[in-house]
N, C-alpha and C. Protein backbone atom coordinates (compact mmCIF):
# COMPACT_ATOMS: atom_id res chain seq x y z
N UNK A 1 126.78 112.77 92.83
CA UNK A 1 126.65 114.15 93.31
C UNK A 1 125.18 114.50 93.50
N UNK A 2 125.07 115.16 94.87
CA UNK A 2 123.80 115.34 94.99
C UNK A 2 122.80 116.38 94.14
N UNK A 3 121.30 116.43 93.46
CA UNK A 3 121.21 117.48 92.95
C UNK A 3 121.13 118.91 93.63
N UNK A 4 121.16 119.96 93.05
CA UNK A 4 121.48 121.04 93.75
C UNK A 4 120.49 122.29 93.91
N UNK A 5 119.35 121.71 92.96
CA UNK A 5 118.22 122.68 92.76
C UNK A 5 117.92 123.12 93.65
N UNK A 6 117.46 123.24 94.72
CA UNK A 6 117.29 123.58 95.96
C UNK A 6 118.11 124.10 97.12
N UNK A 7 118.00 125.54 97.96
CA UNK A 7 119.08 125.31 98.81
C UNK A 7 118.23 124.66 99.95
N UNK A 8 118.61 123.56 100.64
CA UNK A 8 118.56 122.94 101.74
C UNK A 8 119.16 123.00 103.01
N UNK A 9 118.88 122.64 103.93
CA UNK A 9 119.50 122.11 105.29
C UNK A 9 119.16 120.54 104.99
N UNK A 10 120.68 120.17 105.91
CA UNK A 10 120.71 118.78 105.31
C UNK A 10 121.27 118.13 106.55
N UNK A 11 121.21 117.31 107.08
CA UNK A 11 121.37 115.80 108.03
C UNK A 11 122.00 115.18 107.54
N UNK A 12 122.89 113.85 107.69
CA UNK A 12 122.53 112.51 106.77
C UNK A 12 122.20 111.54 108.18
N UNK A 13 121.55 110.20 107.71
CA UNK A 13 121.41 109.37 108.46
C UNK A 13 122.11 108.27 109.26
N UNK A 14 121.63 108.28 110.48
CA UNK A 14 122.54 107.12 111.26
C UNK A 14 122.11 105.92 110.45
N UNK A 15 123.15 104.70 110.40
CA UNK A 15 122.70 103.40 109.94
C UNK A 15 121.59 103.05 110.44
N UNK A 16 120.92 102.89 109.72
CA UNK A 16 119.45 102.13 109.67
C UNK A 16 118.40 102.83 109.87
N UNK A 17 118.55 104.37 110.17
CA UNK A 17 117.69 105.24 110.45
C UNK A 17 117.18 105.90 109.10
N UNK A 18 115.69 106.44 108.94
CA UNK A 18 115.22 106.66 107.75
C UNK A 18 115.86 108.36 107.51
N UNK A 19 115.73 108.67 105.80
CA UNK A 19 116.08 110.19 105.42
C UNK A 19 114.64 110.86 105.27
N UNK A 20 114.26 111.30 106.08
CA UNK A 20 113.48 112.74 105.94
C UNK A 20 113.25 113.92 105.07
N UNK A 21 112.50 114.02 104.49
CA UNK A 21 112.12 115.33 103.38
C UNK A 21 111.20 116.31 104.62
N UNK A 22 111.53 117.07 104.90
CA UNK A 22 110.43 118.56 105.36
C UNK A 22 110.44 119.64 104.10
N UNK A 23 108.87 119.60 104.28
CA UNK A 23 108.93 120.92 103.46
C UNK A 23 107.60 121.84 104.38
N UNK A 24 108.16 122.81 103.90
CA UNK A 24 107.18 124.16 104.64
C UNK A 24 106.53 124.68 104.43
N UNK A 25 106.10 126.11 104.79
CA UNK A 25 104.89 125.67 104.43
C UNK A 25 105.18 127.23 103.89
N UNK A 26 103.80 128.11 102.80
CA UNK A 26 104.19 129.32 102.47
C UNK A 26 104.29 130.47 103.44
N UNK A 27 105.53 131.09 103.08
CA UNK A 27 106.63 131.61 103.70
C UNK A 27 107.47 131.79 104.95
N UNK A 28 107.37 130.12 104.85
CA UNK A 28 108.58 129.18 105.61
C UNK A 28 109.52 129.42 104.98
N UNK A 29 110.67 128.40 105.75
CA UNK A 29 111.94 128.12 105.09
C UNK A 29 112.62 126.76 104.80
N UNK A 30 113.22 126.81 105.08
CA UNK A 30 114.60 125.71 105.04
C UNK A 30 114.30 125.08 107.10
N UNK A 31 114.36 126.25 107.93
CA UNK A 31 114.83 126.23 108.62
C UNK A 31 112.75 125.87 109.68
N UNK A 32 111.85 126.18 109.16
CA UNK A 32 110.78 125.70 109.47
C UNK A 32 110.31 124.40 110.39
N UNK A 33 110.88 123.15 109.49
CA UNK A 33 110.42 121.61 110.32
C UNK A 33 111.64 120.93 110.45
N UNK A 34 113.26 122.01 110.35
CA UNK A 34 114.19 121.12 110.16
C UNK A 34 114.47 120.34 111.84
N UNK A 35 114.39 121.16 112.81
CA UNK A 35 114.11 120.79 113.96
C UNK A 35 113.38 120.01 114.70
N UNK A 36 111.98 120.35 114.34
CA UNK A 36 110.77 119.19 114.29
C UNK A 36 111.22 118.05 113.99
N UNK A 37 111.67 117.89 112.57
CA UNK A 37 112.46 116.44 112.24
C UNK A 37 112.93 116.04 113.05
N UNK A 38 114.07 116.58 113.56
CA UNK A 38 115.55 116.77 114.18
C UNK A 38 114.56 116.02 115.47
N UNK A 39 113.98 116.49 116.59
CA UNK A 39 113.02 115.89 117.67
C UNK A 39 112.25 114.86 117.56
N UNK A 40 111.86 114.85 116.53
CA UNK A 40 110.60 113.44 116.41
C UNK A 40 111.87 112.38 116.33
N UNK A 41 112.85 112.35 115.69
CA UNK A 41 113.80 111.42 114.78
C UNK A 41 115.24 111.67 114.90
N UNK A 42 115.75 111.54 116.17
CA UNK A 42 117.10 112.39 116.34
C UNK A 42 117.87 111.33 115.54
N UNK A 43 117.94 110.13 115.24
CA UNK A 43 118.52 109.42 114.40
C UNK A 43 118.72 109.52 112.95
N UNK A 44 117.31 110.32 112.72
CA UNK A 44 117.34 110.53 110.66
C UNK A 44 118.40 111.18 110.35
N UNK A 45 118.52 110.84 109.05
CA UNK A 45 118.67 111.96 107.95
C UNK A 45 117.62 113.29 108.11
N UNK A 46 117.77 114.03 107.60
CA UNK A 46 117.05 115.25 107.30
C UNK A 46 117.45 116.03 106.01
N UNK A 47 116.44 116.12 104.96
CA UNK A 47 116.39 116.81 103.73
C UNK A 47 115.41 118.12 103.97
N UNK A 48 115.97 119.86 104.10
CA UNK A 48 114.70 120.60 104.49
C UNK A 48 114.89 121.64 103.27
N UNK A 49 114.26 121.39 101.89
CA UNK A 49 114.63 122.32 101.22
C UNK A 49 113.83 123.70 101.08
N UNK A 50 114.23 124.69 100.49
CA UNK A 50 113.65 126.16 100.63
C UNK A 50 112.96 125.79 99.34
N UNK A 51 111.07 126.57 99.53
CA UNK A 51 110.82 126.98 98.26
C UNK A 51 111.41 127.72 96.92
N UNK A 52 111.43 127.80 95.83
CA UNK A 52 111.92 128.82 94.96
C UNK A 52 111.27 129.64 94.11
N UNK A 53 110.33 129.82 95.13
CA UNK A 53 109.18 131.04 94.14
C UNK A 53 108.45 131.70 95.45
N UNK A 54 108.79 132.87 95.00
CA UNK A 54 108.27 134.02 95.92
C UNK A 54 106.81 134.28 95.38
N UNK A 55 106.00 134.99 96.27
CA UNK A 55 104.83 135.57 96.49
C UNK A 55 104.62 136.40 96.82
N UNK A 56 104.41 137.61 96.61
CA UNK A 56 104.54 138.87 97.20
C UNK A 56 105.97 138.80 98.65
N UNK A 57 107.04 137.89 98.00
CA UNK A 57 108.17 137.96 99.29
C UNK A 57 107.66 136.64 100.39
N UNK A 58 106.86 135.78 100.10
CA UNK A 58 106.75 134.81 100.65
C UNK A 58 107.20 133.44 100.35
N UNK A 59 108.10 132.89 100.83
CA UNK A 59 108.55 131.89 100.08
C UNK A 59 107.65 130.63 99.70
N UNK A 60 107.50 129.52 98.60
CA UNK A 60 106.33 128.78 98.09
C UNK A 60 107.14 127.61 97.48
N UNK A 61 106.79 126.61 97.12
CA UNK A 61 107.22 125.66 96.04
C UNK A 61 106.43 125.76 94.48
N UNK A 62 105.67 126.63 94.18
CA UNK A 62 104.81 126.68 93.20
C UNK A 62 104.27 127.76 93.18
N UNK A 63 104.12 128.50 91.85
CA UNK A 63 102.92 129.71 91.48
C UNK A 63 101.31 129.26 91.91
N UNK A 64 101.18 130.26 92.33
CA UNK A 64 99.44 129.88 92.20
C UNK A 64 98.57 131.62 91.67
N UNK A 65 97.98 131.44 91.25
CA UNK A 65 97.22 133.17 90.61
C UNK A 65 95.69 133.70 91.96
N UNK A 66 96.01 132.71 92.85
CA UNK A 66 94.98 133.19 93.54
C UNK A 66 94.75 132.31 94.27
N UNK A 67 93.77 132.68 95.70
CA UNK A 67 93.88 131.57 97.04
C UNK A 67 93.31 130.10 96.19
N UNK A 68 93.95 129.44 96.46
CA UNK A 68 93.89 127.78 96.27
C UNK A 68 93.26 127.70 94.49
N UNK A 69 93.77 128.98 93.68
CA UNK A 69 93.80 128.74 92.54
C UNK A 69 95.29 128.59 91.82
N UNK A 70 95.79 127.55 91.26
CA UNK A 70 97.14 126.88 91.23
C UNK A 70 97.76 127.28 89.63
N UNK A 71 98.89 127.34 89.53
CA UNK A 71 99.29 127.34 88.25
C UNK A 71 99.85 126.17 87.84
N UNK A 72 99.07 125.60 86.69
CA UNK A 72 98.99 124.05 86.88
C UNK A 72 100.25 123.35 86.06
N UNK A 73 100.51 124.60 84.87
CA UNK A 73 101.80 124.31 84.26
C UNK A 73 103.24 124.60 85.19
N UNK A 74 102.88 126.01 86.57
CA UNK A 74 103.77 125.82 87.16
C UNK A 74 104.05 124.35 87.44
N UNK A 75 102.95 124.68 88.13
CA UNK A 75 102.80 123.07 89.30
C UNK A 75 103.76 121.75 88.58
N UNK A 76 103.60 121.48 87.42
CA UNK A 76 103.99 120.07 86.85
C UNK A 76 105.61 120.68 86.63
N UNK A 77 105.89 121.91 86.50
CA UNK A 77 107.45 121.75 85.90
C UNK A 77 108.11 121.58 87.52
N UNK A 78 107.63 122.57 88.72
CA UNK A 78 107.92 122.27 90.12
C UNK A 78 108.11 120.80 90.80
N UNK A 79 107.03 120.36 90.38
CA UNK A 79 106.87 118.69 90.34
C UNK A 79 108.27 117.94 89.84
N UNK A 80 108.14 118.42 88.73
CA UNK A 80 109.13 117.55 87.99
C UNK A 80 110.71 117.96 88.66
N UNK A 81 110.91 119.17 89.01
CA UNK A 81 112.00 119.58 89.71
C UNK A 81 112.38 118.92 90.82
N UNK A 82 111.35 119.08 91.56
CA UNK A 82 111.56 118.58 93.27
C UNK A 82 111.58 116.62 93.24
N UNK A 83 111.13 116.38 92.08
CA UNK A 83 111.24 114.55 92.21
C UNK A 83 112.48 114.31 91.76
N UNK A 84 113.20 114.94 90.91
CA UNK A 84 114.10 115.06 90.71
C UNK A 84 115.61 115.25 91.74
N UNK A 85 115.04 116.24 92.25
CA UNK A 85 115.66 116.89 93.99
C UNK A 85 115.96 115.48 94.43
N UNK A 86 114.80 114.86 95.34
CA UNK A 86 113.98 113.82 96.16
C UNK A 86 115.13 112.80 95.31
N UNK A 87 115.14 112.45 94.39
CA UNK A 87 115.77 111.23 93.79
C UNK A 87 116.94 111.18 93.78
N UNK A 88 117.54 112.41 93.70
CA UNK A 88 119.21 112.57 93.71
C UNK A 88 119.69 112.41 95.31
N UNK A 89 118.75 112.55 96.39
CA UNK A 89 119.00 112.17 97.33
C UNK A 89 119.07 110.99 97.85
N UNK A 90 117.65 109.95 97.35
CA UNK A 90 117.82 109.18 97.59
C UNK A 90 118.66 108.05 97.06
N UNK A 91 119.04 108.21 95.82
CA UNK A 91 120.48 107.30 95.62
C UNK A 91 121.58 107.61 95.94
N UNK A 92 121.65 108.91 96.97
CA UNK A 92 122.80 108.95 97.59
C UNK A 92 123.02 107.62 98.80
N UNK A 93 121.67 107.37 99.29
CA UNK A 93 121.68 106.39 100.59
C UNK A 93 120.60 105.16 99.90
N UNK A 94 121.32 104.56 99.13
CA UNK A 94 120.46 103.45 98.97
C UNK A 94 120.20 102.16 100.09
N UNK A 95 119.22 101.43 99.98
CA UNK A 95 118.13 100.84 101.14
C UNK A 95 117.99 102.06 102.42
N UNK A 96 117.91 103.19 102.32
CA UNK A 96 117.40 103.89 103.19
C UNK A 96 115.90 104.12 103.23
N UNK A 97 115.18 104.22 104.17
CA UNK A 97 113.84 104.32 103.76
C UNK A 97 113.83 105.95 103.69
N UNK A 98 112.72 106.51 102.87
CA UNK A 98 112.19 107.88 102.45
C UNK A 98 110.97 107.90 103.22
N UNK A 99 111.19 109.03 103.78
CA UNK A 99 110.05 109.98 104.56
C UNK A 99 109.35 111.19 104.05
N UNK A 100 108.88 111.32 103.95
CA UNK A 100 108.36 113.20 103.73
C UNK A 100 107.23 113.47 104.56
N UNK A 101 107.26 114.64 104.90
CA UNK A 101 106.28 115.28 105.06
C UNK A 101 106.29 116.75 105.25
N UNK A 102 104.92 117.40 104.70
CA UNK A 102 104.88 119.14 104.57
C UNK A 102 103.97 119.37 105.29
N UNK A 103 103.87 121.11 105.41
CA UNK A 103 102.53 121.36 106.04
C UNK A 103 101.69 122.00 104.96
N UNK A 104 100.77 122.50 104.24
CA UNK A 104 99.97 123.16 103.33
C UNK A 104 100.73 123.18 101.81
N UNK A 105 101.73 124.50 102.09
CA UNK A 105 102.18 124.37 100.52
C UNK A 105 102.98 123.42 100.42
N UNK A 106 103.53 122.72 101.69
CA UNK A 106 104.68 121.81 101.08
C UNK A 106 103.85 120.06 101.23
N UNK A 107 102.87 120.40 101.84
CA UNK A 107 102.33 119.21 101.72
C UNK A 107 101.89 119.19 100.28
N UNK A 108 101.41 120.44 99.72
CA UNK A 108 100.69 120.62 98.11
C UNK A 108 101.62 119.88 97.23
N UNK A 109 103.36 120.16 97.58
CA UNK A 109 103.99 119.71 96.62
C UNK A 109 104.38 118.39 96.82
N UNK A 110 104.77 118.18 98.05
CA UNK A 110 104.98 116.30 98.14
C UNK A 110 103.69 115.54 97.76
N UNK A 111 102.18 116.04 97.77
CA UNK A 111 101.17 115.32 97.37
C UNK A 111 101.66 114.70 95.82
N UNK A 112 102.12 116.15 95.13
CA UNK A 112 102.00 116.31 93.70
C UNK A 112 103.28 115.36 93.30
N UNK A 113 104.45 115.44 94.19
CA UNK A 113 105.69 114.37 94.06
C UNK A 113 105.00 112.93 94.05
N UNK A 114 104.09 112.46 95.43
CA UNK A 114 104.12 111.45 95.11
C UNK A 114 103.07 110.90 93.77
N UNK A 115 102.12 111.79 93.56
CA UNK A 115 101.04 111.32 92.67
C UNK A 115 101.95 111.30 91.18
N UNK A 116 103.23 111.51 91.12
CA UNK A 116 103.73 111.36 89.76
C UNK A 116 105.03 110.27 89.92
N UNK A 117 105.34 110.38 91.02
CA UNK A 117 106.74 109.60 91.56
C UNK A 117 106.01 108.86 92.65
N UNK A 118 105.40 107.74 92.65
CA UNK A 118 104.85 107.13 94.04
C UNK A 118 105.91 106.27 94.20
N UNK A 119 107.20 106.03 93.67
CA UNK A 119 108.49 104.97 94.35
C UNK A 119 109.31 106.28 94.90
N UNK A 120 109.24 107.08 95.21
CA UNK A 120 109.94 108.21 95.67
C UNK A 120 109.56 107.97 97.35
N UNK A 121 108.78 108.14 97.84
CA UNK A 121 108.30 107.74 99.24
C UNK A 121 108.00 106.56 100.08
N UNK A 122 108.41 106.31 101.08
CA UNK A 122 107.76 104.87 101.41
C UNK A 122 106.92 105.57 102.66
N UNK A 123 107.06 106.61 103.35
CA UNK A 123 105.75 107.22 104.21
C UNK A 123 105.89 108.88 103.72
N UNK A 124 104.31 109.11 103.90
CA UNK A 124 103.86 110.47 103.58
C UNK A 124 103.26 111.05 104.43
N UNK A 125 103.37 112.75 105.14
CA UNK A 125 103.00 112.89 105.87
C UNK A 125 102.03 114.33 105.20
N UNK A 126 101.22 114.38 105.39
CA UNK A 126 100.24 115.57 104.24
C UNK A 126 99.88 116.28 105.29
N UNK A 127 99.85 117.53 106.23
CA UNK A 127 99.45 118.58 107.03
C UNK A 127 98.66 119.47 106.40
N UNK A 128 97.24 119.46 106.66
CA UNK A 128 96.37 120.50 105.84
C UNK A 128 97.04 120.65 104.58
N UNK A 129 96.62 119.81 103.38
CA UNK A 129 97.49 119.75 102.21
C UNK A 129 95.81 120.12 101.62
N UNK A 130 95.85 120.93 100.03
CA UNK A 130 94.99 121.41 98.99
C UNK A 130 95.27 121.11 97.65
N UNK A 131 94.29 120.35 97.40
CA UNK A 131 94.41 119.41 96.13
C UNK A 131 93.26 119.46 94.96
N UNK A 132 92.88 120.81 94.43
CA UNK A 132 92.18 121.48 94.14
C UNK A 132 91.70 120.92 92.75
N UNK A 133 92.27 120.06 92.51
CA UNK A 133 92.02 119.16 90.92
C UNK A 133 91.79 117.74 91.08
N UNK A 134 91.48 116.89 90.42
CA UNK A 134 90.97 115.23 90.84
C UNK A 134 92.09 114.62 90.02
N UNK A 135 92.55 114.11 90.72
CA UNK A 135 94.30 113.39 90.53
C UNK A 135 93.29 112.25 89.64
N UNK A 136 94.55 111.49 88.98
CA UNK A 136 94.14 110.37 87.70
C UNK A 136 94.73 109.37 89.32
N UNK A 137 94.48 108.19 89.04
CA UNK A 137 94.99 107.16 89.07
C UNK A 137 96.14 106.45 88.87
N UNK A 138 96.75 106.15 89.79
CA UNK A 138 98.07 105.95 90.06
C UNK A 138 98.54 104.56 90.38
N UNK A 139 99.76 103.98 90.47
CA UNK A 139 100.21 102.56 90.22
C UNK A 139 101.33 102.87 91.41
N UNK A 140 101.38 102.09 92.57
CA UNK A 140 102.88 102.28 93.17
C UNK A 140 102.57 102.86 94.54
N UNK A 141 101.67 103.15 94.70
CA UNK A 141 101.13 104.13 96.27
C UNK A 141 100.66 102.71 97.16
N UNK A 142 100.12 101.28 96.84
CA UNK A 142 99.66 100.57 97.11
C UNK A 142 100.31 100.04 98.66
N UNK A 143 99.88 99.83 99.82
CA UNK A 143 100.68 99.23 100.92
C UNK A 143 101.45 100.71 101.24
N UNK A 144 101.91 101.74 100.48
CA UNK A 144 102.65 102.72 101.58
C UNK A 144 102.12 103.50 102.70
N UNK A 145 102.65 104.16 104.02
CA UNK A 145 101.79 104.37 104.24
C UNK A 145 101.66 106.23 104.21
N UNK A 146 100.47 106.61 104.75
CA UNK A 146 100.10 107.92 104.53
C UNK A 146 99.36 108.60 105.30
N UNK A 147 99.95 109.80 106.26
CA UNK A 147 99.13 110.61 107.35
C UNK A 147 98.71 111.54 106.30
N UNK A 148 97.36 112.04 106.45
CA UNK A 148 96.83 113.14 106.24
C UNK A 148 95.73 114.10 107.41
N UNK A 149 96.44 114.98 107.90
CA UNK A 149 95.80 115.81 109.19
C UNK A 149 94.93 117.46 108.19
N UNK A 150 94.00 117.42 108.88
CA UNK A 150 93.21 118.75 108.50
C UNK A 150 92.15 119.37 109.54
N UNK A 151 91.54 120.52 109.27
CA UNK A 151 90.95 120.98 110.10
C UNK A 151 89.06 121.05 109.29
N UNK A 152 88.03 121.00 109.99
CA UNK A 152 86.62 120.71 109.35
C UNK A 152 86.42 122.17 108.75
N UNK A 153 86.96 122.76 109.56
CA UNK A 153 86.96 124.67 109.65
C UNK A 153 87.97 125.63 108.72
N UNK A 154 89.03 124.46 108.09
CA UNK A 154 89.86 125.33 107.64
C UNK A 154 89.63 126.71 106.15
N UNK A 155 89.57 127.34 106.63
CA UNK A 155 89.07 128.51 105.51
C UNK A 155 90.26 127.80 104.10
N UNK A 156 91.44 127.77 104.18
CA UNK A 156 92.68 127.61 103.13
C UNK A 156 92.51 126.17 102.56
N UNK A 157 92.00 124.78 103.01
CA UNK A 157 91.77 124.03 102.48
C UNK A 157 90.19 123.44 103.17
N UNK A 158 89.50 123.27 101.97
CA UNK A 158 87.92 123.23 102.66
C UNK A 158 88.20 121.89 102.96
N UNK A 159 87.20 121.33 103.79
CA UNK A 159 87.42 119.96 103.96
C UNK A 159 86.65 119.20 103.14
N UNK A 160 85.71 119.23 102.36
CA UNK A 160 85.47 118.32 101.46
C UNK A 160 86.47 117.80 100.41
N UNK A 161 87.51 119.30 99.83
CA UNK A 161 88.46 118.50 99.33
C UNK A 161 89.42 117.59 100.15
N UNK A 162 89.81 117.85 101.37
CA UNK A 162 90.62 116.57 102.08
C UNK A 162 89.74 115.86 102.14
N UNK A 163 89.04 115.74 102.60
CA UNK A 163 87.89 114.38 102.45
C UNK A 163 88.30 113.81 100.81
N UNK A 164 87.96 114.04 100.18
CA UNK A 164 88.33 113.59 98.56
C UNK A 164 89.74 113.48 98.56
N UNK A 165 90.46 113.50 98.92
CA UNK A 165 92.29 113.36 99.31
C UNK A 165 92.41 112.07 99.94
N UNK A 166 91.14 111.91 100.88
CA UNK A 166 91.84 110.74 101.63
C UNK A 166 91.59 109.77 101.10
N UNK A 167 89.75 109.91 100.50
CA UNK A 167 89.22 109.02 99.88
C UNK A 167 90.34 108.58 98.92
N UNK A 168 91.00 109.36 97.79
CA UNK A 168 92.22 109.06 96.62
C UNK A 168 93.32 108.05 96.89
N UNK A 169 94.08 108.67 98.27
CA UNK A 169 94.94 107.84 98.70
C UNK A 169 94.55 106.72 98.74
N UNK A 170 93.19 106.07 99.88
CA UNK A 170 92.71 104.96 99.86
C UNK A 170 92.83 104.29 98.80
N UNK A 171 91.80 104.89 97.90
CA UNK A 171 91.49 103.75 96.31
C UNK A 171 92.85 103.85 95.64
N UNK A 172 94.12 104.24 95.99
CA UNK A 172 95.16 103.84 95.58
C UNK A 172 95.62 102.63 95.98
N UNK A 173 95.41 102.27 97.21
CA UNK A 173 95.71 100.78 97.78
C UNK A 173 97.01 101.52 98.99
N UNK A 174 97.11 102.94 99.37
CA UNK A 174 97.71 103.24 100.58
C UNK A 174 96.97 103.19 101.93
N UNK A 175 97.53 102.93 102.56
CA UNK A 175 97.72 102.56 104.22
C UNK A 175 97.40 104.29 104.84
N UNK A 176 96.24 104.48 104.69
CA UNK A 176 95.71 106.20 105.02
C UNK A 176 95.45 106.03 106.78
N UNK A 177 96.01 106.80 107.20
CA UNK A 177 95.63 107.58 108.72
C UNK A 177 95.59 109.01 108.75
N UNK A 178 94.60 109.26 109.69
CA UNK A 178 94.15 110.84 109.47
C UNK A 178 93.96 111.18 110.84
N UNK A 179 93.67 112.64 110.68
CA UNK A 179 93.70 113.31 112.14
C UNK A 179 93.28 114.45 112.58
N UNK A 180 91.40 114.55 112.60
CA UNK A 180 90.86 115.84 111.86
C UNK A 180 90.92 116.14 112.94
N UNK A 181 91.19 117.61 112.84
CA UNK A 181 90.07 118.32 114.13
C UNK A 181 89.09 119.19 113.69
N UNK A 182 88.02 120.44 114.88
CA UNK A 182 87.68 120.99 114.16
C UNK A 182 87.63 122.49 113.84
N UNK A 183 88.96 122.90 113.94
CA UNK A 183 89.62 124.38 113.66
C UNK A 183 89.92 124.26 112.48
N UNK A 184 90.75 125.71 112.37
CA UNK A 184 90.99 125.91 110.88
C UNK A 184 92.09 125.60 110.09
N UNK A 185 93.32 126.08 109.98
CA UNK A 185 94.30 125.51 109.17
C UNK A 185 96.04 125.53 110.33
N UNK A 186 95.31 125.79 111.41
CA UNK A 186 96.33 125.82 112.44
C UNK A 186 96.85 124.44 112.77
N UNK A 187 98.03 123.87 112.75
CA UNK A 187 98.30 122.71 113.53
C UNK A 187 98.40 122.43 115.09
N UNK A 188 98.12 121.15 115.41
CA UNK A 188 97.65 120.73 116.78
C UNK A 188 98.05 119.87 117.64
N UNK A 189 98.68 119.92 118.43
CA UNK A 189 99.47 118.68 119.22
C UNK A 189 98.78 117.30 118.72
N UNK A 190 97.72 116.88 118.43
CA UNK A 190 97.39 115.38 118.05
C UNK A 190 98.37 115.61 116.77
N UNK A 191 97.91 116.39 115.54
CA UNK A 191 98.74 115.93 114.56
C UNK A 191 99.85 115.94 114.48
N UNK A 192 100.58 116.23 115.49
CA UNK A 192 101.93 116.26 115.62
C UNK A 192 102.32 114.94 116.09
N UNK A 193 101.88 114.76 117.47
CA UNK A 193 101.89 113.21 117.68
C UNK A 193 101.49 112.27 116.70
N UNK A 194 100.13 112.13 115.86
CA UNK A 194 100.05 111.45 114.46
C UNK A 194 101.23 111.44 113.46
N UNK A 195 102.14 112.52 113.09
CA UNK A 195 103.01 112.62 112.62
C UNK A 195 104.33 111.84 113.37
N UNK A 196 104.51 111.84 114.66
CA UNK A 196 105.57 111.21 115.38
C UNK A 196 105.42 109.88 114.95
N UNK A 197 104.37 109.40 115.13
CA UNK A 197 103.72 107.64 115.06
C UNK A 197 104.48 107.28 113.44
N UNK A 198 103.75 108.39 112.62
CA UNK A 198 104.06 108.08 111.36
C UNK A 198 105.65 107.81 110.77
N UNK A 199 106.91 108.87 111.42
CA UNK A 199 107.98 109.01 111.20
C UNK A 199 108.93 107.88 112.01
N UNK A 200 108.09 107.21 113.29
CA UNK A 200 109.15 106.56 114.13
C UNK A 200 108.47 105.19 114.37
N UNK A 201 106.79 105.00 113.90
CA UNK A 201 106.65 103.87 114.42
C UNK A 201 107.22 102.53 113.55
C-alpha cells in the first residue's frame, strides 16, 4: 500500500518508462509540474505531491522563519517524511527508474531527500534550489546523474550558494549538469530543455 502522507496527483508508468517525482515550488500545488511531466515524458509515471505547510496561505514542503532562513528541525522531520513518501512509491514499481525534480522550494526538499536518501533517486533535477547550510558528505550520489539550473541575479537564491551546490554534488562523485543564466529566480526555456535532456535522454 502506497504511503499516504501526501495528497498527490498520480500517473503510473508505461513498461519501461521511468516514475517521476514533481515538486513545486512555494505556493504551488499538486497540479504545478504535473503536466510539464506529463509533456517532457508522456510515457512516465508521475508522482506530484502537495506541500503540507502553509505560509501565510502559501503552500511549502517545510517551515522556514524568514527569506532563505530554514527551520532546520522542521526541515529534517519533512525530510524524513517525504523519503519515506518517495520510498513507498518506489517499491510499488520495482526496477523502475526514479526521477525527481523541483523548482526552489521543492527543489529545497528533494536536495534534502537526496542528501539523506541518495538510493532514492537515480536522476535529479534541482531548479533554482537554496541550500543555505554546508551538507556533510555523503555515500551513494556517486555516477547519478544531476541538473542543477539557476540564475547569477537571483535575489531568492544567491548564486554563490548554487555555485557551492554544484561544487557538493560534484565531490560526491555525481554526474552534475547545469544551466545558468543571468536573471533572477525566473525559469527559462534552456532550463527547461536541460531538464527535458535530463528526464528523457
Amino acid at each position: 500500500m502506497r504511503d499516504q502522507t501526501y495528497h498527490a496527483l498520480t500517473k503510473s508508468p508505461a513498461p519501461g518508462a521511468p516514475l517521476i517525482f514533481a515538486f513545486h515550488g512555494t505556493g504551488g500545488d499538486e497540479n504545478q509540474f504535473f503536466g510539464l511531466a506529463q509533456q517532457i515524458h508522456p510515457e512516465a509515471g508521475i508522482v506530484s505531491p502537495r506541500g503540507d505547510v502553509s505560509e501565510h496561505g502559501a503552500t511549502r514542503f517545510f517551515r522556514r522563519t524568514g527569506e532563505g532562513v530554514y527551520d532546520m528541525d522542521d526541515l529534517a522531520l519533512r525530510t524524513k517524511a517525504m523519503a519515506g513518501f518517495v520510498a513507498a512509491h518506489k517499491a510499488q514499481h520495482p526496477d523502475t527508474p526514479i526521477y525527481g525534480f523541483g523548482y526552489s522550494n521543492g527543489a529545497n526538499i528533494l536536495a534534502s531527500v537526496a542528501m539523506t536518501r541518495p538510493d532514492l533517486f537515480d536522476r535529479i533535477g534541482l531548479l533554482h534550489p537554496l541550500i543555505p547550510w554546508q551538507p556533510s558528505p555523503v555515500d551513494g550520489l556517486s555516477g547519478r546523474r544531476v541538473l542543477i539550473t539557476a540564475g547569477r541575479r537571483d535575489p531568492i537564491c544567491p548564486w554563490p550558494l548554487s555555485a557551492a551546490l554544484i561544487d557538493w554534488f560534484s565531490a560526491q562523485g555525481a554526474s552534475v549538469s547545469t544551466d545558468i543564466h543571468d536573471g533572477g529566480h525566473d525559469l527559462r526555456q534552456p532550463e527547461l530543455l536541460a531538464l527535458k535532456h535530463l528526464l528523457t535522454a
